[in-house]
C-alpha atoms as a PDB file:
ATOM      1  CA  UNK A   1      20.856 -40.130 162.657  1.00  0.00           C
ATOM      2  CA  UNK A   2      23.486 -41.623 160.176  1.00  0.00           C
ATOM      3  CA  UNK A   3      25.541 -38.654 159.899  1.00  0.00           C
ATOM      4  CA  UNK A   4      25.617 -38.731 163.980  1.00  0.00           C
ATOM      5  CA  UNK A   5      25.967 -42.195 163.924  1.00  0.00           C
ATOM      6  CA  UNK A   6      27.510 -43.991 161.206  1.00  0.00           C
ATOM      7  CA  UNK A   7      29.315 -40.785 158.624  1.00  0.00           C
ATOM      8  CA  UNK A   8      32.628 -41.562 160.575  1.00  0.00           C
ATOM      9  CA  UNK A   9      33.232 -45.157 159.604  1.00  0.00           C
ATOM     10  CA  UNK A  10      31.276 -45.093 156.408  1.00  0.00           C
ATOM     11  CA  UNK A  11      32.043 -42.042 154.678  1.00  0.00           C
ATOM     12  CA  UNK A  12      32.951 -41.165 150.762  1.00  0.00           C
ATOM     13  CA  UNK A  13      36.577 -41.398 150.166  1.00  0.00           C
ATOM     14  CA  UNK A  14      37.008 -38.481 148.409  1.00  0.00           C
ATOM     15  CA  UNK A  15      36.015 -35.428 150.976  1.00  0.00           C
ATOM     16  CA  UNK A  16      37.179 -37.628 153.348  1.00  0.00           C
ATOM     17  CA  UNK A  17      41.093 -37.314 152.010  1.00  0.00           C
ATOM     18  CA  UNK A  18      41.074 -40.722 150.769  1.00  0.00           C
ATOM     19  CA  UNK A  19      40.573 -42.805 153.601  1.00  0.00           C
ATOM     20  CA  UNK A  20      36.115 -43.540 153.637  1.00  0.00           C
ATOM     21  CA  UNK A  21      36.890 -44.938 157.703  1.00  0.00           C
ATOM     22  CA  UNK A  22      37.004 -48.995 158.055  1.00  0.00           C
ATOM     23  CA  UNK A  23      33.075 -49.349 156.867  1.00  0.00           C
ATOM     24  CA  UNK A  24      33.983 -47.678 153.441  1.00  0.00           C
ATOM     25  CA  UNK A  25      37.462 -48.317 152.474  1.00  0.00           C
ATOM     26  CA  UNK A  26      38.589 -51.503 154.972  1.00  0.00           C
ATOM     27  CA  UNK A  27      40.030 -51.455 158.599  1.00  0.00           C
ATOM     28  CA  UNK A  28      40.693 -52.802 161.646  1.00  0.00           C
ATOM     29  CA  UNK A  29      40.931 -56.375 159.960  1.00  0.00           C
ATOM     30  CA  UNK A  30      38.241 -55.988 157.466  1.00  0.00           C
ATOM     31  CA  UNK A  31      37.690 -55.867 153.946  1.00  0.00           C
ATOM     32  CA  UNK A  32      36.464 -53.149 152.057  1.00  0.00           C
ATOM     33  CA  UNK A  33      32.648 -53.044 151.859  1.00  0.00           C
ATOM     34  CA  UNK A  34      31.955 -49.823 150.101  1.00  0.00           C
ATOM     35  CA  UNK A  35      29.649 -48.512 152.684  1.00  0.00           C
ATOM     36  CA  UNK A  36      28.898 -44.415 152.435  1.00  0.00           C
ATOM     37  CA  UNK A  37      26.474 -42.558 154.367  1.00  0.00           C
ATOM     38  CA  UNK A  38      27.172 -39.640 153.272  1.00  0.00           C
ATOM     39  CA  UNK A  39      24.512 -39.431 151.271  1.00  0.00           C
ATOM     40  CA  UNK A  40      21.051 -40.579 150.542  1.00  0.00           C
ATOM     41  CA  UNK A  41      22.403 -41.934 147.188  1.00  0.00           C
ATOM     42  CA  UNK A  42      25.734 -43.567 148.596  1.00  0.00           C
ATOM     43  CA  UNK A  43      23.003 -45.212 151.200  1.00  0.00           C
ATOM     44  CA  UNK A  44      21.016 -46.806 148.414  1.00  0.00           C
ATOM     45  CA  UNK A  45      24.321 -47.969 146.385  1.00  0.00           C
ATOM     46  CA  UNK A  46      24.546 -50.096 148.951  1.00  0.00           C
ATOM     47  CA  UNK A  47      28.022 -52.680 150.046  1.00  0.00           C
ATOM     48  CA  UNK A  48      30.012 -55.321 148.326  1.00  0.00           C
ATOM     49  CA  UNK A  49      30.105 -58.435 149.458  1.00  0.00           C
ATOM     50  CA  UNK A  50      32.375 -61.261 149.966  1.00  0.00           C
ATOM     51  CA  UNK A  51      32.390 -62.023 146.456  1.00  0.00           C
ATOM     52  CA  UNK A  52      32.604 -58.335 145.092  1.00  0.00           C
ATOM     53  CA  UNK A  53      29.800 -58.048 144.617  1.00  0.00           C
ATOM     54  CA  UNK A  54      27.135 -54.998 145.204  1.00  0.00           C
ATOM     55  CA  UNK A  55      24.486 -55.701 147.025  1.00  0.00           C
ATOM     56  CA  UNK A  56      21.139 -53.606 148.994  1.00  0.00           C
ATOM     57  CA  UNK A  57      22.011 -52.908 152.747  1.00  0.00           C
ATOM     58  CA  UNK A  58      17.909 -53.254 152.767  1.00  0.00           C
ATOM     59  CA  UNK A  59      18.091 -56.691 151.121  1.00  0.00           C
ATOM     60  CA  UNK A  60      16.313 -59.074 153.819  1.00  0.00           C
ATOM     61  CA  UNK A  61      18.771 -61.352 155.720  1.00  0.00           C
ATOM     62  CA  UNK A  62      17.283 -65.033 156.975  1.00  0.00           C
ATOM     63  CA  UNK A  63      14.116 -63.362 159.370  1.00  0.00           C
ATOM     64  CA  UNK A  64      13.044 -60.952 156.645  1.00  0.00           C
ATOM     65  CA  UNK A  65      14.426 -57.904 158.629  1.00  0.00           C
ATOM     66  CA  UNK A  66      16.007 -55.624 156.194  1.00  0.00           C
ATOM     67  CA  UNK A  67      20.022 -56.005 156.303  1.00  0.00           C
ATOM     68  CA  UNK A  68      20.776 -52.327 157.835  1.00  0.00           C
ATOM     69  CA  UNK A  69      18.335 -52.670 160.634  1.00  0.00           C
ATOM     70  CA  UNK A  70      19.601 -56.381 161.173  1.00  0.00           C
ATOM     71  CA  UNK A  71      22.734 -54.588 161.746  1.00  0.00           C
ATOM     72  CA  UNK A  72      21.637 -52.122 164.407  1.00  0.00           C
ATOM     73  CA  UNK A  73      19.450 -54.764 166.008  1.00  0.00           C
ATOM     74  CA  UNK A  74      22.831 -57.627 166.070  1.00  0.00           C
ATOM     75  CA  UNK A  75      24.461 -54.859 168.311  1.00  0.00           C
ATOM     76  CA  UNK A  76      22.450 -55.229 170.853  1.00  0.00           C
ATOM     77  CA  UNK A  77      22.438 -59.217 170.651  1.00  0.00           C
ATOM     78  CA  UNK A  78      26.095 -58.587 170.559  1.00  0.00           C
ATOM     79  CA  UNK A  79      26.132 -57.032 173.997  1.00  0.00           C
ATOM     80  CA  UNK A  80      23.782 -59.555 175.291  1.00  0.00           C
ATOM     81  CA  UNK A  81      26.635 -62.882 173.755  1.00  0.00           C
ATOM     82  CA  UNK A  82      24.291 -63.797 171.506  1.00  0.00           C
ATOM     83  CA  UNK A  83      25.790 -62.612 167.915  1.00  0.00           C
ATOM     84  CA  UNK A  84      24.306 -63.017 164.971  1.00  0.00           C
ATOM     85  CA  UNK A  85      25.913 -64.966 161.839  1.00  0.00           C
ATOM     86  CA  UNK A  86      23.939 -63.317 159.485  1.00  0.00           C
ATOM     87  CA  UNK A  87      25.098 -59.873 160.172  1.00  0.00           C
ATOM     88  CA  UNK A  88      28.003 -57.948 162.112  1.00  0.00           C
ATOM     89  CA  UNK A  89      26.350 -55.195 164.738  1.00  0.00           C
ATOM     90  CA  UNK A  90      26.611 -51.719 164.034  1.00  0.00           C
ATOM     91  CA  UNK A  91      27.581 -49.468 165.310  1.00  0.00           C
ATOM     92  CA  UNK A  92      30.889 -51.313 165.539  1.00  0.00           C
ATOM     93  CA  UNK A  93      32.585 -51.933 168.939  1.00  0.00           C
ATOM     94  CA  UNK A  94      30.190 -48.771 170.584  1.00  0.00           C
ATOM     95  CA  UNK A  95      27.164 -48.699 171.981  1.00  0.00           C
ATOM     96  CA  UNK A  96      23.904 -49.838 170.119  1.00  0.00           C
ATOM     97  CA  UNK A  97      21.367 -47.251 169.210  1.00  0.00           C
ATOM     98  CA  UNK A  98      18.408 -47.211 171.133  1.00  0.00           C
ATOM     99  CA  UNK A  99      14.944 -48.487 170.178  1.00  0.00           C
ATOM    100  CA  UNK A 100      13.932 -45.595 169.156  1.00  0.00           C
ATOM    101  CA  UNK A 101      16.450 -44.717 166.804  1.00  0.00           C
ATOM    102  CA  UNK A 102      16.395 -48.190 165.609  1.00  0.00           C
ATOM    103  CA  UNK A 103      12.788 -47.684 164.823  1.00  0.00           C
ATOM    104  CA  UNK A 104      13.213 -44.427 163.287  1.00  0.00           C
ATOM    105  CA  UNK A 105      15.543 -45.995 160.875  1.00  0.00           C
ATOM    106  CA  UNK A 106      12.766 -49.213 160.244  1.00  0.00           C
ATOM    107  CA  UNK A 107      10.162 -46.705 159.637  1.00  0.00           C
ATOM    108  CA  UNK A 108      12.335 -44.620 156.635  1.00  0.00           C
ATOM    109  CA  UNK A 109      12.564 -48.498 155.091  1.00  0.00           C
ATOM    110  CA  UNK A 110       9.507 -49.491 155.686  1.00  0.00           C
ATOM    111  CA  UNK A 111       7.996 -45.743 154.281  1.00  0.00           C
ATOM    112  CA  UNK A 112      10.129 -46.484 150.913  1.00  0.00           C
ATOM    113  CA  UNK A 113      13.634 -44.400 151.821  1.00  0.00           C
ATOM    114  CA  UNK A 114      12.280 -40.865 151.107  1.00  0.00           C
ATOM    115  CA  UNK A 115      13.740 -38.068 151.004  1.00  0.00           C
END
């Protein structure tokens, strides 16, 4: 589901010719935020924040909902005017996953991020 999903904005710089897509490296107005999913380990290394930070995209934002599913849920808030401050919606500017995808990716937290 990420590499269908999320790989083209959030990608590792290197195969990617240098540029890691506005997730990774910074884009259309926004800062870097180091954010791979290219692979299970760039997943887990997580995004820097505002203050340069690294930080857990499956750190819990205000609700307790880890940050990355925050993010897929916000894009459907998004779509419905009601954003969230706590998070921007992914995927950006496209269509929201469904709920089952969303769930699919709740369940891999929730199950510990295997393999």
């Amino acid at each position: 589901m990420f590499s269908r999903t999320c790989h083209h904005c959030h990608t590792d710089v290197d195969p990617a010719g240098g540029d890691g897509g506005p997730g990774d490296t910074g884009g259309f107005g926004f800062a870097p935020r180091g954010v791979s999913f290219s692979s299970r380990a760039s997943i887990l290394a997580g995004y820097v924040d505002a203050k340069g930070q690294r930080r857990s995209l499956f750190e819990p934002v205000t609700d307790g909902t880890p940050r990355l599913v925050a993010a897929l849920l916000a894009r459907h808030d998004e779509l419905r005017s009601a954003p969230r401050e706590s998070v921007w919606g992914m995927p950006l500017g496209l269509l929201p996953l469904s709920a089952a995808d969303i769930q699919l990716v709740e369940s891999w937290v929730a199950q510990g991020k295997p393999l």
